[in-house]
PDB file of N, CA and C in Angstrom:
ATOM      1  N   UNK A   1     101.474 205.273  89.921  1.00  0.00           N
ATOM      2  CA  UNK A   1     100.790 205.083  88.678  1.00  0.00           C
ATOM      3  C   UNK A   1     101.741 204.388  87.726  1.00  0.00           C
ATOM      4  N   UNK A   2     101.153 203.124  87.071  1.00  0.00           N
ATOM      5  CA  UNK A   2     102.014 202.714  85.721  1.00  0.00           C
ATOM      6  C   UNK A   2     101.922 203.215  84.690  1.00  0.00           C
ATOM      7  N   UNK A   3     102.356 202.690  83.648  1.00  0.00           N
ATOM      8  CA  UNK A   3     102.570 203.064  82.414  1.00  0.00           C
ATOM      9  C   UNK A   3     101.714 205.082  81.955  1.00  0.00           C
ATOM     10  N   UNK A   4     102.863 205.464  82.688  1.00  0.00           N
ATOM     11  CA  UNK A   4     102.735 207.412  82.248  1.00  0.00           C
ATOM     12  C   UNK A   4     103.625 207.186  81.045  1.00  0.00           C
ATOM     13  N   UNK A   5     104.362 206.128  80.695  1.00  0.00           N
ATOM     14  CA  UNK A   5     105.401 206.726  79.434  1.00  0.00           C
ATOM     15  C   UNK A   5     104.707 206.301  78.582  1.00  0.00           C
ATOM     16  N   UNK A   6     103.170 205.579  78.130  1.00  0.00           N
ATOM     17  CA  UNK A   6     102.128 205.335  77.209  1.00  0.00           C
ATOM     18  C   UNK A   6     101.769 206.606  77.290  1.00  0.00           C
ATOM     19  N   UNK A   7     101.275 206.275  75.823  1.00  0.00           N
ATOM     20  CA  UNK A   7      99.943 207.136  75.176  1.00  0.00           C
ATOM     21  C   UNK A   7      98.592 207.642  76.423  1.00  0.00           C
ATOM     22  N   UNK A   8      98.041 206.830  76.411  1.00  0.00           N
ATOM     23  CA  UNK A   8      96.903 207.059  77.894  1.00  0.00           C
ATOM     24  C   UNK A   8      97.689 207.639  79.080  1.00  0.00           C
ATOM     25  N   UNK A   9      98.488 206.916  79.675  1.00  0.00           N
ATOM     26  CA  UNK A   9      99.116 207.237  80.939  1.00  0.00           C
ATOM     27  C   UNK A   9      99.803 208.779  80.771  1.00  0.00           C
ATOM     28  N   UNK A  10     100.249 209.306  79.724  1.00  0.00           N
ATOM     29  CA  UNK A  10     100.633 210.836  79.836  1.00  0.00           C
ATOM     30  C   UNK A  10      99.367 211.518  79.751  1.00  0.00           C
ATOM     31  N   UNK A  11      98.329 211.437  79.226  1.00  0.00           N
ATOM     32  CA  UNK A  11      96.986 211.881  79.334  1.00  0.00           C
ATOM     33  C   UNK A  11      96.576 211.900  80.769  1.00  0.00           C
ATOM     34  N   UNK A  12      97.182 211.338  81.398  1.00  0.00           N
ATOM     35  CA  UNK A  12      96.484 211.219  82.837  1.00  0.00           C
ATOM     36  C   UNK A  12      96.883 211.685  83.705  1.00  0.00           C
ATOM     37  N   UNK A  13      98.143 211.767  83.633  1.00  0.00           N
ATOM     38  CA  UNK A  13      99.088 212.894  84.419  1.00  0.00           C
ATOM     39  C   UNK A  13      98.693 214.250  84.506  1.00  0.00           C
ATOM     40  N   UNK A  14      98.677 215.189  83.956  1.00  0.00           N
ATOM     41  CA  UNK A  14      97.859 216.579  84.000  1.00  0.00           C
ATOM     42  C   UNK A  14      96.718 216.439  84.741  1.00  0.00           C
ATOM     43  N   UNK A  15      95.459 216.099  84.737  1.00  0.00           N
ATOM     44  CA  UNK A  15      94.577 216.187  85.749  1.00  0.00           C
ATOM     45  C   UNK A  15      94.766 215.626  86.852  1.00  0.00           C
ATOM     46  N   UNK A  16      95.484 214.785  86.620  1.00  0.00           N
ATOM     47  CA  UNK A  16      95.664 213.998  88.374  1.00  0.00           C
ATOM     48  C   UNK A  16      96.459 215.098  89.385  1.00  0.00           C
ATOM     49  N   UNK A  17      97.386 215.504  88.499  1.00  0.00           N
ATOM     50  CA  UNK A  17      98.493 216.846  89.577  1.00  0.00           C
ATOM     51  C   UNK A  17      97.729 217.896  89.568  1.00  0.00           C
ATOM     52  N   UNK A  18      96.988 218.332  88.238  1.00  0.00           N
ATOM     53  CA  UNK A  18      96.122 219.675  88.267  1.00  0.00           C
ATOM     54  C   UNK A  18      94.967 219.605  89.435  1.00  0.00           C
ATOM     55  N   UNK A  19      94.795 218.460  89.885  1.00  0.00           N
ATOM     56  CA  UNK A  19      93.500 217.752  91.098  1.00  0.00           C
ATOM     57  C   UNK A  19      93.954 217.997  92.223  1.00  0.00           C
ATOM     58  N   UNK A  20      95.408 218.319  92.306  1.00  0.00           N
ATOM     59  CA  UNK A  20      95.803 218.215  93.545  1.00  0.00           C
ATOM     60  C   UNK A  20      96.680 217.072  94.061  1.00  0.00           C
ATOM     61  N   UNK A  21      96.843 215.731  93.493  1.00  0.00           N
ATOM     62  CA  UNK A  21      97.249 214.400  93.875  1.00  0.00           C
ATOM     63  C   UNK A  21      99.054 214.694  93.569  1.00  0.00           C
ATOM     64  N   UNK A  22      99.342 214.019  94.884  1.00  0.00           N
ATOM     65  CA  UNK A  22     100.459 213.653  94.717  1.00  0.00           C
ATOM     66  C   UNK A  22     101.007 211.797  93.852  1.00  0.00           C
ATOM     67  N   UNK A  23     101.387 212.117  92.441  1.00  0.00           N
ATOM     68  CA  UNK A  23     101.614 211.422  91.858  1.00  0.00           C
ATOM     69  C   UNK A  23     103.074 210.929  91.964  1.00  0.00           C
ATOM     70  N   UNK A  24     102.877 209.292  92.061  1.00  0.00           N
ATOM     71  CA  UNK A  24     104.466 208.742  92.232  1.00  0.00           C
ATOM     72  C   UNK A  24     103.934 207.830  90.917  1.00  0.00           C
ATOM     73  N   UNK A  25     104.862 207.727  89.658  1.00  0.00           N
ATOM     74  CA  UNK A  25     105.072 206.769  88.239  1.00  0.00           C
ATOM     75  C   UNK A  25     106.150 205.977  88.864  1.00  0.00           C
ATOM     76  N   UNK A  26     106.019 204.695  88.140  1.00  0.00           N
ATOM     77  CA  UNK A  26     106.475 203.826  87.845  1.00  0.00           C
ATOM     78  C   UNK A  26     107.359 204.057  86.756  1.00  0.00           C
ATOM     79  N   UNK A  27     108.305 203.785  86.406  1.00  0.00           N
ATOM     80  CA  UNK A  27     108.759 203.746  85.076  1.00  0.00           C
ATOM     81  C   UNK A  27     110.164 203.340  84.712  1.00  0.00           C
ATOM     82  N   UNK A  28     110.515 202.219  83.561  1.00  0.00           N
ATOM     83  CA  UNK A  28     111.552 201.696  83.028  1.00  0.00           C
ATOM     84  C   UNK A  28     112.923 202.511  83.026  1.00  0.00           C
ATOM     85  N   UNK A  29     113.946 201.831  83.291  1.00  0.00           N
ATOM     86  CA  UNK A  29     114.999 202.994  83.528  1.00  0.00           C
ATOM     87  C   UNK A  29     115.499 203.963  82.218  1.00  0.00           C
ATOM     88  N   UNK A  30     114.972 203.128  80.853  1.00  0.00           N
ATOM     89  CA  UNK A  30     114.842 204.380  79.527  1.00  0.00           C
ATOM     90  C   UNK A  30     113.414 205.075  79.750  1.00  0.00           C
ATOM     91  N   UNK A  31     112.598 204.833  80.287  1.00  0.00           N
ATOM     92  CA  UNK A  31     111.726 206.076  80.553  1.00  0.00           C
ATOM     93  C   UNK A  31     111.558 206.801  81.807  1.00  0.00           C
ATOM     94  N   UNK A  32     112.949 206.608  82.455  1.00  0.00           N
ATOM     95  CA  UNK A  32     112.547 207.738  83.387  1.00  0.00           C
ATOM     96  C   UNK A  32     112.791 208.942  83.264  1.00  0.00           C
ATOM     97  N   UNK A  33     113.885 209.582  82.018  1.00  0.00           N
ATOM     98  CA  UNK A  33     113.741 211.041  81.944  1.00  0.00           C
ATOM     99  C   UNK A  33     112.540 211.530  81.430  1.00  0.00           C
ATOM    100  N   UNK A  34     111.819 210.951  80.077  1.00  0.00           N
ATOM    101  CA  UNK A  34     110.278 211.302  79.968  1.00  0.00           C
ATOM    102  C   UNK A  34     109.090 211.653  80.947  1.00  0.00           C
ATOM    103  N   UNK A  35     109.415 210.610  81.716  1.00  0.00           N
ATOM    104  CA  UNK A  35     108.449 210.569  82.736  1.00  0.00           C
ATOM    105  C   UNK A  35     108.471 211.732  83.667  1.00  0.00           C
ATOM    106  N   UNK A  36     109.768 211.722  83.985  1.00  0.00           N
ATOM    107  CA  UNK A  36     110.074 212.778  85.003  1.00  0.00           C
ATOM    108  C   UNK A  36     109.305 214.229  84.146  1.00  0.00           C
ATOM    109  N   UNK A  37     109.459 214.614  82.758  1.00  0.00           N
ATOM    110  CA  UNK A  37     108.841 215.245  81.823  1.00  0.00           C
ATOM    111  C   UNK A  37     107.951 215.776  82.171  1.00  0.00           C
ATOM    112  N   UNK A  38     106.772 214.538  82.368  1.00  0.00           N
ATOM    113  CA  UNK A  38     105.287 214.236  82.147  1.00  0.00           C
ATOM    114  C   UNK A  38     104.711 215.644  83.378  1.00  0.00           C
ATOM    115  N   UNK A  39     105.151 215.644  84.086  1.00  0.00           N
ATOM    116  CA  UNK A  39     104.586 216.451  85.492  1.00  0.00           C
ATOM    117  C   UNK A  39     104.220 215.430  86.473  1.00  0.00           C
ATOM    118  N   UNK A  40     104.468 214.190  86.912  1.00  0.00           N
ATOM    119  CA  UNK A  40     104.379 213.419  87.988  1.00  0.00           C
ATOM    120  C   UNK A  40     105.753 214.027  88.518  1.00  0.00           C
ATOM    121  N   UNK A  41     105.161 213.918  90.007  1.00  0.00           N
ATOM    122  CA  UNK A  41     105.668 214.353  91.376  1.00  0.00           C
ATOM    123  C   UNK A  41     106.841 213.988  91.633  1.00  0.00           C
ATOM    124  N   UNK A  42     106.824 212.270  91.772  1.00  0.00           N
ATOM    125  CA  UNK A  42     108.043 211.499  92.038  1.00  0.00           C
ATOM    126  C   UNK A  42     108.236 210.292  91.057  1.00  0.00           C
ATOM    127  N   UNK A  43     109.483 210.126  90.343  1.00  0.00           N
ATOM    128  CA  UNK A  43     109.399 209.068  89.760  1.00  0.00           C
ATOM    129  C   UNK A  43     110.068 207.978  90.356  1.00  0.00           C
ATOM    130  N   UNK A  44     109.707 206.710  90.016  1.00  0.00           N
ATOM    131  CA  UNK A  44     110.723 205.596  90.618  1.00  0.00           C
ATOM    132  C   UNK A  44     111.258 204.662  89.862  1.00  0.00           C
ATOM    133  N   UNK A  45     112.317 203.664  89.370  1.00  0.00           N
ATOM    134  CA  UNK A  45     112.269 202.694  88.596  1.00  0.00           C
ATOM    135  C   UNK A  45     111.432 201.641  89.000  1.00  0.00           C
ATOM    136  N   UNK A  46     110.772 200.993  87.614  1.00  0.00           N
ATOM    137  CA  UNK A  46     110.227 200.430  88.173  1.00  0.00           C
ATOM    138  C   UNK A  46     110.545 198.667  88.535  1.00  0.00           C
ATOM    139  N   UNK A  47     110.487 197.899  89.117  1.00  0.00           N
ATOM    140  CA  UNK A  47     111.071 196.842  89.779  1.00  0.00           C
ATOM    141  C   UNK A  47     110.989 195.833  90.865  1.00  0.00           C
ATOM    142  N   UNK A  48     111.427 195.055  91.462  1.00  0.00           N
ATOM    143  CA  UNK A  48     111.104 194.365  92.407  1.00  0.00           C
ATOM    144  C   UNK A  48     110.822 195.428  94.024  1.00  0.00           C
ATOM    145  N   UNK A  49     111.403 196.323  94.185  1.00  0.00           N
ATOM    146  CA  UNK A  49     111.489 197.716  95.189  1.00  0.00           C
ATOM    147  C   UNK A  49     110.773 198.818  94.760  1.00  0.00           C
ATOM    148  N   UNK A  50     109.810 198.780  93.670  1.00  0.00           N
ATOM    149  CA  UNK A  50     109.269 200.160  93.495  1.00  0.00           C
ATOM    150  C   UNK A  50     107.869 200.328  94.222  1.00  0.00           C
ATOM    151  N   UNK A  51     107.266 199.572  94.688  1.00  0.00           N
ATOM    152  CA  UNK A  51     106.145 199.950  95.627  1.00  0.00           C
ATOM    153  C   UNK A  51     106.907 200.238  97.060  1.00  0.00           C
ATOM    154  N   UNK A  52     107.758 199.946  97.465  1.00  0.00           N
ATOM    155  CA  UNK A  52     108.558 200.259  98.775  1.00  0.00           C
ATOM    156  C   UNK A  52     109.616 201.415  98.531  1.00  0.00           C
ATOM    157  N   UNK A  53     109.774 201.721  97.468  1.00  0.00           N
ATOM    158  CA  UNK A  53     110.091 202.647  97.073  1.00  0.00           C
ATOM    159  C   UNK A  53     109.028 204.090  97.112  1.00  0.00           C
ATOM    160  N   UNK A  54     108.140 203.970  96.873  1.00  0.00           N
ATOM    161  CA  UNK A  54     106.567 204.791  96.731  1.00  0.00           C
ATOM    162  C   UNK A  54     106.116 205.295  98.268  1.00  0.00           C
ATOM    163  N   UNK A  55     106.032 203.874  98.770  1.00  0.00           N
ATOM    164  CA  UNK A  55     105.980 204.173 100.507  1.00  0.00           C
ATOM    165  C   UNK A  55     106.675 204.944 101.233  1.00  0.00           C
ATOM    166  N   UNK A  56     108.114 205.229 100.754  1.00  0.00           N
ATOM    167  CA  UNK A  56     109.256 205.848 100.974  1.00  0.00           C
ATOM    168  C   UNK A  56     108.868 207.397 100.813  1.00  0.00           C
ATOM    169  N   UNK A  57     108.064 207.717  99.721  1.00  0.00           N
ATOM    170  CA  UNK A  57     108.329 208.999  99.429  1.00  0.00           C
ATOM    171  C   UNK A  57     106.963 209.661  99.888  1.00  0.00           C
ATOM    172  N   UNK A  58     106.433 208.713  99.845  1.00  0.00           N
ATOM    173  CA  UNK A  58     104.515 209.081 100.260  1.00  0.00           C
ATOM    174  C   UNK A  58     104.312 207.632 101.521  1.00  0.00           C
ATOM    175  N   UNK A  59     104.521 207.929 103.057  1.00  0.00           N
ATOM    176  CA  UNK A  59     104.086 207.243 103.636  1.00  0.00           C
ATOM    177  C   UNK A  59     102.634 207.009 103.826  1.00  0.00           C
TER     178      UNK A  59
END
């Protein structure tokens, strides 16, 4: 998931994990302690490697 360190995107976090989903964020290397915050699962920076990064943690 992108932008969890927005306004909307932290709104979205809680039901998606409360649903059951394993959530992997995206997020800038100043928002990854927030993010990590938010209640998503796994965070990653985000970057030229962050979808292969994602695959990594959730095949």
């Amino acid at each position: 998931m992108t932008g969890v360190a927005g306004a909307v995107g932290g709104y979205v976090v809680e039901p998606a994990v409360a649903d059951g989903l394993d959530l992997v964020a995206g997020a800038s290397a100043r928002d990854l302690d927030p993010v990590r915050g938010s209640g998503a699962d796994h965070v990653v920076e985000r970057g030229s490697e962050t979808a292969a990064r994602a695959r990594e943690l959730i095949p």
